[in-house]
C-alpha atoms as a PDB file:
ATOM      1  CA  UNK A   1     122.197  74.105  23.077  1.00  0.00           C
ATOM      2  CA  UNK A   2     118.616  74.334  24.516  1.00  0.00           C
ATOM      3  CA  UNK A   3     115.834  75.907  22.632  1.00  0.00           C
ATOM      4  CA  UNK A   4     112.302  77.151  23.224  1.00  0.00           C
ATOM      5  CA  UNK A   5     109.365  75.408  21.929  1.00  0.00           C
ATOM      6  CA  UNK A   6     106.148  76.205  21.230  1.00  0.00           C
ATOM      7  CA  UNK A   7     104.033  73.714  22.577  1.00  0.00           C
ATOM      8  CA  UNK A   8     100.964  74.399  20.401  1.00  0.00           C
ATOM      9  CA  UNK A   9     102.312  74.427  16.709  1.00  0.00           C
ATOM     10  CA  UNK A  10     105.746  73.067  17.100  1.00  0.00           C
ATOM     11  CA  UNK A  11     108.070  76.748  16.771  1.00  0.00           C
ATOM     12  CA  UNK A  12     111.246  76.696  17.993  1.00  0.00           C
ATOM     13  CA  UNK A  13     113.724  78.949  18.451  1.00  0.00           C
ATOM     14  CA  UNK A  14     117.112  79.944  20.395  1.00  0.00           C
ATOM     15  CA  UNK A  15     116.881  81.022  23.564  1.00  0.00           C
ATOM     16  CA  UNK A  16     117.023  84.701  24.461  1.00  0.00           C
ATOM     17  CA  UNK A  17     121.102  86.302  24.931  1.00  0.00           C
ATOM     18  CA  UNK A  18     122.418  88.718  27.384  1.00  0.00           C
ATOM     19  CA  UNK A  19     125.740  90.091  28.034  1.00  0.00           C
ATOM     20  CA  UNK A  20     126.888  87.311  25.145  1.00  0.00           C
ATOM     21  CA  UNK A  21     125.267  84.544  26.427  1.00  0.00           C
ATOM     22  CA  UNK A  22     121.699  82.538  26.337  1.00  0.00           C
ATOM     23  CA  UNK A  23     119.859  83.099  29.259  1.00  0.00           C
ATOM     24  CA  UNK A  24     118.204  80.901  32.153  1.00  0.00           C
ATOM     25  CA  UNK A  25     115.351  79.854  33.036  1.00  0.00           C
ATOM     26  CA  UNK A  26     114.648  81.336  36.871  1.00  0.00           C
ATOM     27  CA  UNK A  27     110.428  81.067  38.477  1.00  0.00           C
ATOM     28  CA  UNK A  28     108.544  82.533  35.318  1.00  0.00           C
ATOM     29  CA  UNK A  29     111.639  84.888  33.911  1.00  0.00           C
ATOM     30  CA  UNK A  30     114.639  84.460  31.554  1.00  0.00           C
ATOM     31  CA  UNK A  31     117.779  85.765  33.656  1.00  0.00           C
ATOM     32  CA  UNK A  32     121.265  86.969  32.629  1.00  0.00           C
ATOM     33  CA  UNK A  33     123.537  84.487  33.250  1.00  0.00           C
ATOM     34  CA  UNK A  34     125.465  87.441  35.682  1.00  0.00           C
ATOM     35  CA  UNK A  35     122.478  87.197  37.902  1.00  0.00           C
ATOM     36  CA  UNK A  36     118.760  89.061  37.592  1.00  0.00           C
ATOM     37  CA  UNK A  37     120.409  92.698  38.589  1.00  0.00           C
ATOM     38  CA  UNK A  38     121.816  92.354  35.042  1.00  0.00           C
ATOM     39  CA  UNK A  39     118.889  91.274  32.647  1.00  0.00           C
ATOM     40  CA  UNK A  40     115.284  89.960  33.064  1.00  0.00           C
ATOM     41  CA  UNK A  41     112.573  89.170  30.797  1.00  0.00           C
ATOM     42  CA  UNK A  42     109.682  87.423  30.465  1.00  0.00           C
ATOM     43  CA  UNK A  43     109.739  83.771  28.643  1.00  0.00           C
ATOM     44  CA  UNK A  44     108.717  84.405  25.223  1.00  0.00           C
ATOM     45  CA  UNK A  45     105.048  83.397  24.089  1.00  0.00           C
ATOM     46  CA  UNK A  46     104.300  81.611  20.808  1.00  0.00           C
ATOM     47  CA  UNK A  47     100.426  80.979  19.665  1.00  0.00           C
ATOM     48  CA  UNK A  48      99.386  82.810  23.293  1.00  0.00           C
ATOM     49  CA  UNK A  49     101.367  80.230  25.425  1.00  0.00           C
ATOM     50  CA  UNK A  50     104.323  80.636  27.403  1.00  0.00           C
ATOM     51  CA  UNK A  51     107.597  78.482  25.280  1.00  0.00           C
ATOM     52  CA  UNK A  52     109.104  75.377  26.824  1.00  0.00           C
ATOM     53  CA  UNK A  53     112.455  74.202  27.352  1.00  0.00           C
ATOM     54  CA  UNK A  54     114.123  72.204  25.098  1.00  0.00           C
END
């Protein structure tokens, strides 16, 4: 299962659920996995940076 990373100090955690299920990564926003007229949100931010894939 992919995470998030911090890239600064090393935090991870899970990614972000909707509807039951994690969400993916679409531009700059976290989408349901039904599609963005369901659920979108920004990719968290850990230490004032945007979280990476894992």
């Amino acid at each position: 299962m992919e995470k998030l990373k911090c890239s600064k100090c090393g935090y991870e955690m899970d990614i972000p659920q909707h509807c039951g299920k994690p969400m993916h990564k679409e531009g700059d926003k976290l989408v349901c996995w039904m599609g963005s007229h369901c659920g979108v949100q920004p990719i968290p931010e850990h230490c004032g940076l945007q979280m990476n894939f894992i």
